[in-house]
PDB file of N, CA and C in Angstrom:
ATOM      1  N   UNK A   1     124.136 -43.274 288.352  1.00  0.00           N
ATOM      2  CA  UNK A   1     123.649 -43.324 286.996  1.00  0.00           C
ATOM      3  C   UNK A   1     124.820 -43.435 286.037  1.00  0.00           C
ATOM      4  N   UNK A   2     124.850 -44.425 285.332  1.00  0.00           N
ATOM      5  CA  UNK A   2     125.381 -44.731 283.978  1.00  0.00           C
ATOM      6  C   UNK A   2     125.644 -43.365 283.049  1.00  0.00           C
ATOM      7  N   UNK A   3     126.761 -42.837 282.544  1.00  0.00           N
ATOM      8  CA  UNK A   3     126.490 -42.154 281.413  1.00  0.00           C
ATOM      9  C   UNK A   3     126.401 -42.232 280.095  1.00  0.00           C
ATOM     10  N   UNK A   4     125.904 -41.822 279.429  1.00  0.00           N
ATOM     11  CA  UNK A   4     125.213 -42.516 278.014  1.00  0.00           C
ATOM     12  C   UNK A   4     127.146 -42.723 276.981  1.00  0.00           C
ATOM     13  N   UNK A   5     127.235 -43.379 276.574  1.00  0.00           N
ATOM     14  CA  UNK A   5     128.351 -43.382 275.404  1.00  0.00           C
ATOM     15  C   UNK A   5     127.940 -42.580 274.345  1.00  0.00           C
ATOM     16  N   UNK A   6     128.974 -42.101 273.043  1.00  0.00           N
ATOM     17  CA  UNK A   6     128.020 -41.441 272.126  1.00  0.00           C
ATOM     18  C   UNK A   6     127.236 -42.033 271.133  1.00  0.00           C
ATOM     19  N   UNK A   7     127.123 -42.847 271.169  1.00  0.00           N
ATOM     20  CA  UNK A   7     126.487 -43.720 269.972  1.00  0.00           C
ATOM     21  C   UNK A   7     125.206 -43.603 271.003  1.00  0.00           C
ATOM     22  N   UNK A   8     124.808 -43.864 272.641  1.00  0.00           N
ATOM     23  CA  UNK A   8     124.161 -44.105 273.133  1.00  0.00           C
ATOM     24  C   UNK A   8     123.197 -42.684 273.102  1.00  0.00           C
ATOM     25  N   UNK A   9     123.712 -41.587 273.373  1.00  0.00           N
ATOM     26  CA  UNK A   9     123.443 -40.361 273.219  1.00  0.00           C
ATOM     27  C   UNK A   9     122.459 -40.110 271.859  1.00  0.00           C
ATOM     28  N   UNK A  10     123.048 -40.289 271.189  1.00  0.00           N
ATOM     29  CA  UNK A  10     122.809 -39.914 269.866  1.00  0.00           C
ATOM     30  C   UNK A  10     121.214 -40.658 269.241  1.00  0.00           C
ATOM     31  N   UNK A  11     121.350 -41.941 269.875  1.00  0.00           N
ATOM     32  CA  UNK A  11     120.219 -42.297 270.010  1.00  0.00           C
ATOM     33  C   UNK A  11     119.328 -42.008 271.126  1.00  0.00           C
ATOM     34  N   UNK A  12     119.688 -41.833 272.283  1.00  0.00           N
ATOM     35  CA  UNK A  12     118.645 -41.127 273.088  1.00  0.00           C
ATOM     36  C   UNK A  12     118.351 -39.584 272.287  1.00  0.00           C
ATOM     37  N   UNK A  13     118.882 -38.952 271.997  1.00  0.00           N
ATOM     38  CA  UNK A  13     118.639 -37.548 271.342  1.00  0.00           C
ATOM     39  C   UNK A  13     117.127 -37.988 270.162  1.00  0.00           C
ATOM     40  N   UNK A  14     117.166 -38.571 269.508  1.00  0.00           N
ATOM     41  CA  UNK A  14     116.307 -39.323 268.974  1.00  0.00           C
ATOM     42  C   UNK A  14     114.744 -39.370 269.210  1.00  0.00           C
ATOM     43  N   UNK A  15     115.265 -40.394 270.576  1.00  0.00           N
ATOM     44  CA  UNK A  15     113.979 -40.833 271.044  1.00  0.00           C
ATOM     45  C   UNK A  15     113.973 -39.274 272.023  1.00  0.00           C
ATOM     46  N   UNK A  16     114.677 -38.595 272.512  1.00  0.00           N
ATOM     47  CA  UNK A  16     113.845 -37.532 273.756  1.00  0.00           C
ATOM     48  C   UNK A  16     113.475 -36.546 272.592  1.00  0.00           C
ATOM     49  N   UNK A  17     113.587 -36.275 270.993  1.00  0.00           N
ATOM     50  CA  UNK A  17     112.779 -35.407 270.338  1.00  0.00           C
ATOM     51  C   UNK A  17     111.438 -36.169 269.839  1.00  0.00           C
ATOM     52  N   UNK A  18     111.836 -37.077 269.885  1.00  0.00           N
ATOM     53  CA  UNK A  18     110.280 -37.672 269.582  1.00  0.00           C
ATOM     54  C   UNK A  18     109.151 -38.056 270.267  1.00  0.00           C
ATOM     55  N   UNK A  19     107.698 -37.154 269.971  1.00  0.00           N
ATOM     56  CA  UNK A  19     106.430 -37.245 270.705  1.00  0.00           C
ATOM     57  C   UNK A  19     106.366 -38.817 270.885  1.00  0.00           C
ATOM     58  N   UNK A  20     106.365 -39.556 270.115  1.00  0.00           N
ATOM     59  CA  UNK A  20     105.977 -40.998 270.224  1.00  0.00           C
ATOM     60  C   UNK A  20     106.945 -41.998 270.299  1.00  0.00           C
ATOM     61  N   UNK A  21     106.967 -43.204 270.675  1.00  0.00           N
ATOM     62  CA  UNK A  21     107.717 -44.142 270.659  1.00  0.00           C
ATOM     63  C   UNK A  21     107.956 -44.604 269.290  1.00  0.00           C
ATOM     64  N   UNK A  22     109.003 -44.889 269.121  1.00  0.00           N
ATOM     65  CA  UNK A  22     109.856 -45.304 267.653  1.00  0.00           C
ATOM     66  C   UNK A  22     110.168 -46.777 267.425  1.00  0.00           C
ATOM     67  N   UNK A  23     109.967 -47.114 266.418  1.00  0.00           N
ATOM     68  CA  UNK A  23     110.550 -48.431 265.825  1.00  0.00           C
ATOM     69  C   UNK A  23     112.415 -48.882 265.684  1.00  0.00           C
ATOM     70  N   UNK A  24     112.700 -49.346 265.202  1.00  0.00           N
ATOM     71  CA  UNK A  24     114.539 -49.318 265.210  1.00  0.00           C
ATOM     72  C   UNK A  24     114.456 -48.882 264.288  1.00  0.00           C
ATOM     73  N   UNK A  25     113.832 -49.051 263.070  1.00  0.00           N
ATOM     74  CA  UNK A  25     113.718 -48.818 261.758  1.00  0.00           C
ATOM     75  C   UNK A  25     113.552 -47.113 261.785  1.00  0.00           C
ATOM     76  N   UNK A  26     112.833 -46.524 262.658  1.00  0.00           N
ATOM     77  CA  UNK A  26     112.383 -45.367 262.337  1.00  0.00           C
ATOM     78  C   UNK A  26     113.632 -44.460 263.572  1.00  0.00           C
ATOM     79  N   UNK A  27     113.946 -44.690 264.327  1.00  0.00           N
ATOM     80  CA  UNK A  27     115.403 -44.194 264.799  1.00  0.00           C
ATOM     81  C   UNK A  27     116.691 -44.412 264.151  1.00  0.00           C
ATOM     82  N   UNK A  28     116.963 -45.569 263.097  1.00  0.00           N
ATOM     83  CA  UNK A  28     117.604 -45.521 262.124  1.00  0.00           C
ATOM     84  C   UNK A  28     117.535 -44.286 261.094  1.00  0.00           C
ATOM     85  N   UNK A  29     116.776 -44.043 260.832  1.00  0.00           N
ATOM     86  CA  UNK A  29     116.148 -43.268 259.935  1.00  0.00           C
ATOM     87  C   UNK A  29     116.788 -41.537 259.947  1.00  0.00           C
ATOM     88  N   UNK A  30     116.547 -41.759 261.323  1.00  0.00           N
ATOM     89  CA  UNK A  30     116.603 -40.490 261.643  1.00  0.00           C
ATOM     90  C   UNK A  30     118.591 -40.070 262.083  1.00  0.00           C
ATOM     91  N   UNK A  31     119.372 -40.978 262.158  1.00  0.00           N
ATOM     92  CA  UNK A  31     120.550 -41.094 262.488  1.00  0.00           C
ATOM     93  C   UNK A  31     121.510 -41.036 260.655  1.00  0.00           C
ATOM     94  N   UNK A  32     121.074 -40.072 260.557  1.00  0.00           N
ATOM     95  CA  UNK A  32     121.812 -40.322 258.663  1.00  0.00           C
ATOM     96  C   UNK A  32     123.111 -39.767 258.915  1.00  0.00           C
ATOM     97  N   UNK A  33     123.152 -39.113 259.658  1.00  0.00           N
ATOM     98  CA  UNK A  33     124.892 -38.485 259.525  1.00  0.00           C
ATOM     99  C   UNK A  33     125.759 -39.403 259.601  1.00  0.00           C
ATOM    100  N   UNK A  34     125.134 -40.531 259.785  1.00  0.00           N
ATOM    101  CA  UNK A  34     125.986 -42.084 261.023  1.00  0.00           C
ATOM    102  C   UNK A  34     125.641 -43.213 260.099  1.00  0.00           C
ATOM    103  N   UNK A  35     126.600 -44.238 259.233  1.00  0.00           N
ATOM    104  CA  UNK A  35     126.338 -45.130 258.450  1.00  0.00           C
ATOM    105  C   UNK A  35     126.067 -46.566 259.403  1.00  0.00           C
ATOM    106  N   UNK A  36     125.159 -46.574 260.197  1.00  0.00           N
ATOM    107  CA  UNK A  36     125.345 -47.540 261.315  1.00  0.00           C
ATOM    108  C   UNK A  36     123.976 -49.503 260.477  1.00  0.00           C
ATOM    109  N   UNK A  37     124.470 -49.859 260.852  1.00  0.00           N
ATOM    110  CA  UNK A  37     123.828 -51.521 260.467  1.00  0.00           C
ATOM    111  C   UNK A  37     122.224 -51.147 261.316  1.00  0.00           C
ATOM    112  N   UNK A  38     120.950 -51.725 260.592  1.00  0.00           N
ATOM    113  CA  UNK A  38     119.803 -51.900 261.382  1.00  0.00           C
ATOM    114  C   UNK A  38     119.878 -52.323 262.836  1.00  0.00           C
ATOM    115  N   UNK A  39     121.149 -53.608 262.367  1.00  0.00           N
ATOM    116  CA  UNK A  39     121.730 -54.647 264.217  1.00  0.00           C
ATOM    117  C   UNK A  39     121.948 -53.935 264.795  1.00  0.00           C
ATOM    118  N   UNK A  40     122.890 -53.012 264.614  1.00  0.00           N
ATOM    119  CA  UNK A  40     123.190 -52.344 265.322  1.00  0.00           C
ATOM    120  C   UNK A  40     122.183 -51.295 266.138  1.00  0.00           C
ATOM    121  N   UNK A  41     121.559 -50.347 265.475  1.00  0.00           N
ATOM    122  CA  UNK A  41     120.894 -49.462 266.647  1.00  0.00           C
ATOM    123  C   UNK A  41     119.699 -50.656 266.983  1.00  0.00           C
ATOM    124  N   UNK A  42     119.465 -51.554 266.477  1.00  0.00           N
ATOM    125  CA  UNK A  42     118.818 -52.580 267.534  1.00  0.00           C
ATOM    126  C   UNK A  42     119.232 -53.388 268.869  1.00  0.00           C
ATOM    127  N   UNK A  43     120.834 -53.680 268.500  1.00  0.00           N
ATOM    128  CA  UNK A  43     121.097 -53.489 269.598  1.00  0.00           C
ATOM    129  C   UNK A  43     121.546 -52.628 270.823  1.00  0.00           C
ATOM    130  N   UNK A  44     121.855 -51.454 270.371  1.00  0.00           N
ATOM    131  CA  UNK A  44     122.200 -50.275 271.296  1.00  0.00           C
ATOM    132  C   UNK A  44     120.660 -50.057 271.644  1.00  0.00           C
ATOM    133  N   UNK A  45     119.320 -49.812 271.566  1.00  0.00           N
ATOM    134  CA  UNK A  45     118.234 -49.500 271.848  1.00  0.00           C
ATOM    135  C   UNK A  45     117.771 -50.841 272.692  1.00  0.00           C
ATOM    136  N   UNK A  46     118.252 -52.316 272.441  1.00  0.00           N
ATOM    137  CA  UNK A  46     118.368 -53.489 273.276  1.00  0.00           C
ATOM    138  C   UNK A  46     118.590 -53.003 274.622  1.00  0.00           C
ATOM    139  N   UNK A  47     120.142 -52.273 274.531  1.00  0.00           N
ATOM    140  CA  UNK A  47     120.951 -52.107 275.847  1.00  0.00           C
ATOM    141  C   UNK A  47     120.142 -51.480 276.623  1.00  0.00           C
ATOM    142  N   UNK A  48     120.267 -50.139 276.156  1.00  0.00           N
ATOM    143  CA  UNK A  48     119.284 -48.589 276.413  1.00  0.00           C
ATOM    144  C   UNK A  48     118.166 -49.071 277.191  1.00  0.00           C
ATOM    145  N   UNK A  49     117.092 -50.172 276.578  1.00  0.00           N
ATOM    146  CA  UNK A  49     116.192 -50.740 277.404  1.00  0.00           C
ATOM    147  C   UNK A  49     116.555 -51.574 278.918  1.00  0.00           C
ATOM    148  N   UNK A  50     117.770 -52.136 278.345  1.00  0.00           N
ATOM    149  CA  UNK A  50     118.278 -53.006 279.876  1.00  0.00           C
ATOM    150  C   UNK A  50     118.991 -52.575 280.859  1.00  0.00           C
ATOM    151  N   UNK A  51     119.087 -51.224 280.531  1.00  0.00           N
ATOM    152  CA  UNK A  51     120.203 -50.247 281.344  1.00  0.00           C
ATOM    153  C   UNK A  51     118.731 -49.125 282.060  1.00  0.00           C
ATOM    154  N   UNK A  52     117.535 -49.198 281.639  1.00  0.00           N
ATOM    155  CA  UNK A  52     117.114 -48.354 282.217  1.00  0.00           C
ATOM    156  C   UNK A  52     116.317 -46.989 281.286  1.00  0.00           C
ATOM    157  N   UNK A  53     117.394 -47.110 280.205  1.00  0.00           N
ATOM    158  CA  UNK A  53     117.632 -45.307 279.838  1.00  0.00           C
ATOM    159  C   UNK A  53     116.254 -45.356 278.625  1.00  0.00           C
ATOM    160  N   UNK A  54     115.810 -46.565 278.486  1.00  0.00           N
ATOM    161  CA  UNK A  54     114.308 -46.708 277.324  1.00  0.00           C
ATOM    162  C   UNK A  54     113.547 -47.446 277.781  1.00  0.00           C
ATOM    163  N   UNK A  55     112.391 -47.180 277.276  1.00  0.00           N
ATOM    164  CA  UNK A  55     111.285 -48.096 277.622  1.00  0.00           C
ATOM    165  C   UNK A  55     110.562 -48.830 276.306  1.00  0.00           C
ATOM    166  N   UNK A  56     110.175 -50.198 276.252  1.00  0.00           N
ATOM    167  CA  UNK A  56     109.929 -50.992 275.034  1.00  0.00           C
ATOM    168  C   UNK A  56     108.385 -51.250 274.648  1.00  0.00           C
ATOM    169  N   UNK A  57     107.678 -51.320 274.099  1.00  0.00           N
ATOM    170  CA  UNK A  57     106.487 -52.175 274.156  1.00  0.00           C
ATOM    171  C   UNK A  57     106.337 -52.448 273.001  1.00  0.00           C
ATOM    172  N   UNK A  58     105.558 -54.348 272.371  1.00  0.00           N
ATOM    173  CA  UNK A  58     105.542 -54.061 271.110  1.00  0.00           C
ATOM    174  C   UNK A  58     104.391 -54.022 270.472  1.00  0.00           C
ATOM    175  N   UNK A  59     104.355 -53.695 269.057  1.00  0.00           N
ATOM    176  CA  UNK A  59     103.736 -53.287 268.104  1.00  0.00           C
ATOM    177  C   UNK A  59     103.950 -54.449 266.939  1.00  0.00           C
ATOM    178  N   UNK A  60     103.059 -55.287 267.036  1.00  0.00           N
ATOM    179  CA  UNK A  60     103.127 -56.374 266.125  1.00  0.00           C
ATOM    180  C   UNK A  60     104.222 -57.098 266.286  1.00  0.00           C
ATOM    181  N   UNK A  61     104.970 -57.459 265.576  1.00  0.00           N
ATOM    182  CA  UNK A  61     106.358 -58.271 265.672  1.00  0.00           C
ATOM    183  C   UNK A  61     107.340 -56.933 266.004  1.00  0.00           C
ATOM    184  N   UNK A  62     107.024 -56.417 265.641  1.00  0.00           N
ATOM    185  CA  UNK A  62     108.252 -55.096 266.308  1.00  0.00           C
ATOM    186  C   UNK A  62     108.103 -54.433 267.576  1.00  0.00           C
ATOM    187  N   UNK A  63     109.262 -53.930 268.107  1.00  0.00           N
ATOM    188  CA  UNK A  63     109.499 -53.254 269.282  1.00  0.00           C
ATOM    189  C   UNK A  63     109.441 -51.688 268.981  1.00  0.00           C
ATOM    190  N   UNK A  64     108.545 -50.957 270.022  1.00  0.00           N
ATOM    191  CA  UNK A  64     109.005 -49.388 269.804  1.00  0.00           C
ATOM    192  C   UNK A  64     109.388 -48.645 271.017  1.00  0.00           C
ATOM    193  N   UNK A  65     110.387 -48.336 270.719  1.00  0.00           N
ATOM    194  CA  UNK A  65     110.901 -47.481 272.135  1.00  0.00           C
ATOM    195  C   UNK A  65     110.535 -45.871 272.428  1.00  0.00           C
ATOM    196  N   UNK A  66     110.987 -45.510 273.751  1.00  0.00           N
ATOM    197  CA  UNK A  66     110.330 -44.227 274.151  1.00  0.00           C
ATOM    198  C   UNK A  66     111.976 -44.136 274.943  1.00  0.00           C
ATOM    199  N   UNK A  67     111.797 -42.712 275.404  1.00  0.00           N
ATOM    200  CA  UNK A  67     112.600 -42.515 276.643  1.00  0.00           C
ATOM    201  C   UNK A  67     112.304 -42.572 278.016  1.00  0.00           C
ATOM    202  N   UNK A  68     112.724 -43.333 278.665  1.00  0.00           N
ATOM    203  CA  UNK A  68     112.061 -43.504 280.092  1.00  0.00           C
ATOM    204  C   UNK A  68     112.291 -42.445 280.867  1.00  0.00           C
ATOM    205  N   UNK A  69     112.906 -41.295 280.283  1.00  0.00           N
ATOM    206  CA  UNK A  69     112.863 -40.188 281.551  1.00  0.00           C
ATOM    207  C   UNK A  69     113.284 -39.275 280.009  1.00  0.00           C
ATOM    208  N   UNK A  70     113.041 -37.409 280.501  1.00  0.00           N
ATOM    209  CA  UNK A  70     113.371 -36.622 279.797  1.00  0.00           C
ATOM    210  C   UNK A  70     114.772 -36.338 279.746  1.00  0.00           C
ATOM    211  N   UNK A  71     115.029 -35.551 279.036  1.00  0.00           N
ATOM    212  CA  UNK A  71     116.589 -35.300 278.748  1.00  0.00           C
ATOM    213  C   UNK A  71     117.001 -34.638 279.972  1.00  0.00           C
ATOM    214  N   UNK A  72     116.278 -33.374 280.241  1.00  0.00           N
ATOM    215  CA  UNK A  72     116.215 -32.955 281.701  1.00  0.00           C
ATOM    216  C   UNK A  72     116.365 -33.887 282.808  1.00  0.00           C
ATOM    217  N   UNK A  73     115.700 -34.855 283.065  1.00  0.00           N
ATOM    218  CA  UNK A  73     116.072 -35.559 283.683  1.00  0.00           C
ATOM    219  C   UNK A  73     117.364 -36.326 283.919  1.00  0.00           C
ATOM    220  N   UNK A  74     117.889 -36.745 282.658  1.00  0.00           N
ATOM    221  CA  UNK A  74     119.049 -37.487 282.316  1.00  0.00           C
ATOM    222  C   UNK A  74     120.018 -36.450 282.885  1.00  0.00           C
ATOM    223  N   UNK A  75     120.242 -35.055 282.438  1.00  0.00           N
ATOM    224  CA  UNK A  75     121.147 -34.145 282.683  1.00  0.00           C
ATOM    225  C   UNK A  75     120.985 -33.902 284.303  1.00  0.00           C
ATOM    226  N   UNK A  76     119.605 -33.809 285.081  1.00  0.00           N
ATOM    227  CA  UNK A  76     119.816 -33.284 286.528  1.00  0.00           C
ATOM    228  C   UNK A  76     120.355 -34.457 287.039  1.00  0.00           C
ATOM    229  N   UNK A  77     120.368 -35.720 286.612  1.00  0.00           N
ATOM    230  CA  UNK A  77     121.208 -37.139 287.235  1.00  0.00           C
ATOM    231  C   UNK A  77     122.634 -37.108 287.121  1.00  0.00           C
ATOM    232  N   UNK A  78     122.861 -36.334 285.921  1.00  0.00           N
ATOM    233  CA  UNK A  78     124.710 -36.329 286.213  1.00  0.00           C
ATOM    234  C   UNK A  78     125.241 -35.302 286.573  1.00  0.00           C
ATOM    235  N   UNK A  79     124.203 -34.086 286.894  1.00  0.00           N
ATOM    236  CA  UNK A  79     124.958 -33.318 287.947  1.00  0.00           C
ATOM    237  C   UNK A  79     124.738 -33.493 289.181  1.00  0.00           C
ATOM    238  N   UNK A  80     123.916 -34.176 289.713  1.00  0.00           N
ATOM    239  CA  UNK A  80     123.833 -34.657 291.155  1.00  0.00           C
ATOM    240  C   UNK A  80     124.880 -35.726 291.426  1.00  0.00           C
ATOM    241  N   UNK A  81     125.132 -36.651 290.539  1.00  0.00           N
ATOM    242  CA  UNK A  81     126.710 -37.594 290.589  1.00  0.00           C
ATOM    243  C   UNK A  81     127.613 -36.625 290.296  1.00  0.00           C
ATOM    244  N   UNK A  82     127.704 -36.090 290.356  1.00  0.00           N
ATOM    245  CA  UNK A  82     129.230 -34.776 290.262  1.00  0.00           C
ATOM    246  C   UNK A  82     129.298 -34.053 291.148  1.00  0.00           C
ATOM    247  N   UNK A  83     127.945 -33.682 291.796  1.00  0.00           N
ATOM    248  CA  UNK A  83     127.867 -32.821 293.115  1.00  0.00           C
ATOM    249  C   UNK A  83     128.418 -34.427 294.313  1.00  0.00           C
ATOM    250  N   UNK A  84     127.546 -34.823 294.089  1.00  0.00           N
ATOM    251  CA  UNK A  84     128.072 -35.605 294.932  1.00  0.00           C
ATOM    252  C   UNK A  84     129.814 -36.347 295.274  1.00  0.00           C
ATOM    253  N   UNK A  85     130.616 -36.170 294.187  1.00  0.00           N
ATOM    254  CA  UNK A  85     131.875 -36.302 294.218  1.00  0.00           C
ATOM    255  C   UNK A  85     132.792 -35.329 294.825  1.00  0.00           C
ATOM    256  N   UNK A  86     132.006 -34.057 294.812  1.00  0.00           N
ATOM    257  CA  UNK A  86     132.623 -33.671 295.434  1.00  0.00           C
ATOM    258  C   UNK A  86     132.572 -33.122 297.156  1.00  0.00           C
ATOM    259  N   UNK A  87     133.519 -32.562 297.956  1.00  0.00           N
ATOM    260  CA  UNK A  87     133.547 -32.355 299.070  1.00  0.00           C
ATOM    261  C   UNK A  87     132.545 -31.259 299.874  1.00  0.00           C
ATOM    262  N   UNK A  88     132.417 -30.275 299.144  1.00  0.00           N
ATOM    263  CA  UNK A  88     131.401 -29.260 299.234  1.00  0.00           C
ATOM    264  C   UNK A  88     130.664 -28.809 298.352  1.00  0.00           C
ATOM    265  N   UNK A  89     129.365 -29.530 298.168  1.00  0.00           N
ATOM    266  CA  UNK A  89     128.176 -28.871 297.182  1.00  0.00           C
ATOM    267  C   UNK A  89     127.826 -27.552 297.159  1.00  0.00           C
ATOM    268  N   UNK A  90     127.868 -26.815 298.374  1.00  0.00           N
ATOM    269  CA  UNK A  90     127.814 -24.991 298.383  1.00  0.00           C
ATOM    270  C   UNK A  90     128.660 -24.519 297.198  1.00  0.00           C
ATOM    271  N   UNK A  91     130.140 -24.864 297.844  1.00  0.00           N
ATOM    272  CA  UNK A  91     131.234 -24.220 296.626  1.00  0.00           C
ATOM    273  C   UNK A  91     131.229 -24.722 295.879  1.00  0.00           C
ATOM    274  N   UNK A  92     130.478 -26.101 294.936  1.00  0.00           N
ATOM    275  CA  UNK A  92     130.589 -26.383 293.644  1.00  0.00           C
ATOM    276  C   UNK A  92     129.860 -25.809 292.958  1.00  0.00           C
ATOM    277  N   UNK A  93     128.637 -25.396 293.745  1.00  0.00           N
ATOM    278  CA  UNK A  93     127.596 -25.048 292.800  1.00  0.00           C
ATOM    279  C   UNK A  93     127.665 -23.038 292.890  1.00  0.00           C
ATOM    280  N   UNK A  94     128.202 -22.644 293.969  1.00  0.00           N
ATOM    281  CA  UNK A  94     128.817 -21.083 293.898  1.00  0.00           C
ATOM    282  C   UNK A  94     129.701 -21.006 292.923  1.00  0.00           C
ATOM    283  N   UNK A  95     130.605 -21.675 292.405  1.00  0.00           N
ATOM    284  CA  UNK A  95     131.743 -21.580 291.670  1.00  0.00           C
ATOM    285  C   UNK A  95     131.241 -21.787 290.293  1.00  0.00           C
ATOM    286  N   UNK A  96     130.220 -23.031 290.305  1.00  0.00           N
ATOM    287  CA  UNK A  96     129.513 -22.968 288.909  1.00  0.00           C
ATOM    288  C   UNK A  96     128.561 -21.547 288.338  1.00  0.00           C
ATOM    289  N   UNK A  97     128.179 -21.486 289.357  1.00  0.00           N
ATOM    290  CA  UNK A  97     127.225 -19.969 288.873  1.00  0.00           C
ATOM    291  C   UNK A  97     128.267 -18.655 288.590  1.00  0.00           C
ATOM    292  N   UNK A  98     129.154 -18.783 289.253  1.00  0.00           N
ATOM    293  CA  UNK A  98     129.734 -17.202 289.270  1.00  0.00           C
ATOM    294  C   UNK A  98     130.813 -17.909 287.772  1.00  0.00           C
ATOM    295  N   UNK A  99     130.757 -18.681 287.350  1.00  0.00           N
ATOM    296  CA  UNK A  99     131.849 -19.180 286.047  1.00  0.00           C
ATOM    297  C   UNK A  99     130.581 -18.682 284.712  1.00  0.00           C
ATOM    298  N   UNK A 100     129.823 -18.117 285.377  1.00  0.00           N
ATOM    299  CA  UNK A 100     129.039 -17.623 284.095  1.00  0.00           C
ATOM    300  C   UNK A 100     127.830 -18.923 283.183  1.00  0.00           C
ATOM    301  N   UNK A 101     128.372 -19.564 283.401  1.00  0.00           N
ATOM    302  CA  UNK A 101     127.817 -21.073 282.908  1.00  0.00           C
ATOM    303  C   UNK A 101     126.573 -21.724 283.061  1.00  0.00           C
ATOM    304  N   UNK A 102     126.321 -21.028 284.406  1.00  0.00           N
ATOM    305  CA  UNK A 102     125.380 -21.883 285.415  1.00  0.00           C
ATOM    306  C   UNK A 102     123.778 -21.165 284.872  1.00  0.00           C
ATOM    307  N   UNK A 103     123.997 -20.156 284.263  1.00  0.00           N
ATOM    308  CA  UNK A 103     122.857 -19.698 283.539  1.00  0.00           C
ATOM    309  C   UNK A 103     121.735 -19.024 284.661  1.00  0.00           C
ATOM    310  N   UNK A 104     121.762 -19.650 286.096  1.00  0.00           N
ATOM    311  CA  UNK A 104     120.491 -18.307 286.918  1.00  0.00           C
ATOM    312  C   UNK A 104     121.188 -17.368 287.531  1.00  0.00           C
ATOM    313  N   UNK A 105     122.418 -17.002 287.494  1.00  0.00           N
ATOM    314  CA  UNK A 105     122.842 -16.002 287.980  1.00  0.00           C
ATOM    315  C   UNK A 105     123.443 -15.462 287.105  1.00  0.00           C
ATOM    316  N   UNK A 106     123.147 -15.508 285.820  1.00  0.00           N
ATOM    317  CA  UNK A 106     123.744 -14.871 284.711  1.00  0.00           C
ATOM    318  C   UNK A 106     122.348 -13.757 284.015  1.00  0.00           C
ATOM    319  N   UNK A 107     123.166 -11.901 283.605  1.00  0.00           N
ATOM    320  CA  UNK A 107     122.484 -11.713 283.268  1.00  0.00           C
ATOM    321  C   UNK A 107     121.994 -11.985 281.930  1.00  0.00           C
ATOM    322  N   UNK A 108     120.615 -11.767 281.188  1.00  0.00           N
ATOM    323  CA  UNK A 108     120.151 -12.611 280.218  1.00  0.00           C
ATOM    324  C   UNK A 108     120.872 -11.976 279.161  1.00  0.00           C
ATOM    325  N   UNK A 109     121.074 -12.692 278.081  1.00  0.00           N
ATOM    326  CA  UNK A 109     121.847 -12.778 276.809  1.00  0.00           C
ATOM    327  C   UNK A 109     123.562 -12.679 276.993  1.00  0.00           C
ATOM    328  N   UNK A 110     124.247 -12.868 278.213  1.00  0.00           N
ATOM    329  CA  UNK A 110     125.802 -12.136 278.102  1.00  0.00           C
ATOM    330  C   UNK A 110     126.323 -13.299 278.769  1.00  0.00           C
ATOM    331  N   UNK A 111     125.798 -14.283 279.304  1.00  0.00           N
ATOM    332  CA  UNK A 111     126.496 -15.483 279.967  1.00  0.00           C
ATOM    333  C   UNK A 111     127.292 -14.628 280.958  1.00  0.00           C
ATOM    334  N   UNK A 112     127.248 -13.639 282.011  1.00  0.00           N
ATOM    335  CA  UNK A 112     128.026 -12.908 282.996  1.00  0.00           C
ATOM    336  C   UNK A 112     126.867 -12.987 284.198  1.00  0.00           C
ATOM    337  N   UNK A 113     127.563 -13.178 285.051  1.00  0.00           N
ATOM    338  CA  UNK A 113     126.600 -13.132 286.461  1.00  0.00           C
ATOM    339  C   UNK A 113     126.895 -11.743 287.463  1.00  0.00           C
ATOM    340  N   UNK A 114     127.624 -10.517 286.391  1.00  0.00           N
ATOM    341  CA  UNK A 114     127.272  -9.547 286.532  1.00  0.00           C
ATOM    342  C   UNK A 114     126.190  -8.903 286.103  1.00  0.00           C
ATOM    343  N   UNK A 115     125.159  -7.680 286.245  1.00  0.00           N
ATOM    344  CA  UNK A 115     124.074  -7.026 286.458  1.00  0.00           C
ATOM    345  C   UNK A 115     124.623  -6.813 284.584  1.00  0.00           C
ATOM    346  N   UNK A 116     123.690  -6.849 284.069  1.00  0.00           N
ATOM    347  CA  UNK A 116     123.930  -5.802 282.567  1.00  0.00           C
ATOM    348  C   UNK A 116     123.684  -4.624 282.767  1.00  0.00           C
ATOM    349  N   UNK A 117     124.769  -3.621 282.285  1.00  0.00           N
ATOM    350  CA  UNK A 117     124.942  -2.362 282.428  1.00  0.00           C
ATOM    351  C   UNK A 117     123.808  -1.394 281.558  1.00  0.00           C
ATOM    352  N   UNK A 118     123.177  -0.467 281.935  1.00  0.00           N
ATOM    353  CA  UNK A 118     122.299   0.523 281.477  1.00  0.00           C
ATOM    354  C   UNK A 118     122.480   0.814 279.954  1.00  0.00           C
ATOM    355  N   UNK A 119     122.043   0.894 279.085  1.00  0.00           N
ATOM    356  CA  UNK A 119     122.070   1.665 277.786  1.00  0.00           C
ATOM    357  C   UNK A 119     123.461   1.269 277.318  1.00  0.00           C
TER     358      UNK A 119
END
């Protein structure tokens, strides 16, 4: 799996908060922090579609996109290409949990995959 660039991101972030499929116009919209051309996220949402990472259908003369998979999804794909790089998946993924990070062997609110202490 491809990883998203940030311009690519930023527009998937977009479309994976949105219930419905979007126009360019209306994912523009929503990208204000970013002074970007209409062409432009038309064509990055172009790519996005030809790479996989959106799905298109249209709506009159316009196109509206969706995300073809959840964000969840997107994220369990690039840690399975990372597990897979490396030599032992046991110790990548032991080493990730006990680094506090890994979040199920952590106790809740302290990011520690030690026990939270009593009172």
């Amino acid at each position: 799996m491809n990883r998203l660039g940030e311009l690519e991101r930023a527009i998937m972030d977009v479309l994976w908060e949105s219930p419905e499929p979007l126009t360019v116009r209306q994912v523009s919209g929503q990208l204000t922090e970013r002074d970007l051309a209409h062409t432009t996220v038309m064509t990055v949402l172009d790519r996005l579609a030809k790479k996989g990472f959106a799905r298109r259908g249209r709506d009159g003369r316009a196109w509206r996109y969706r995300a073809a998979e959840t964000r969840e999804a997107y994220v369990t794909e690039l840690m399975l290409n990372a597990l897979d790089q490396t030599g032992d998946r046991q110790a990548a993924l032991a080493r990730f949990v006990r680094s506090g990070r890994g979040g199920a062997g952590a106790a809740p609110g302290t990011g520690s995959t030690r026990p939270a202490s009593p009172g």
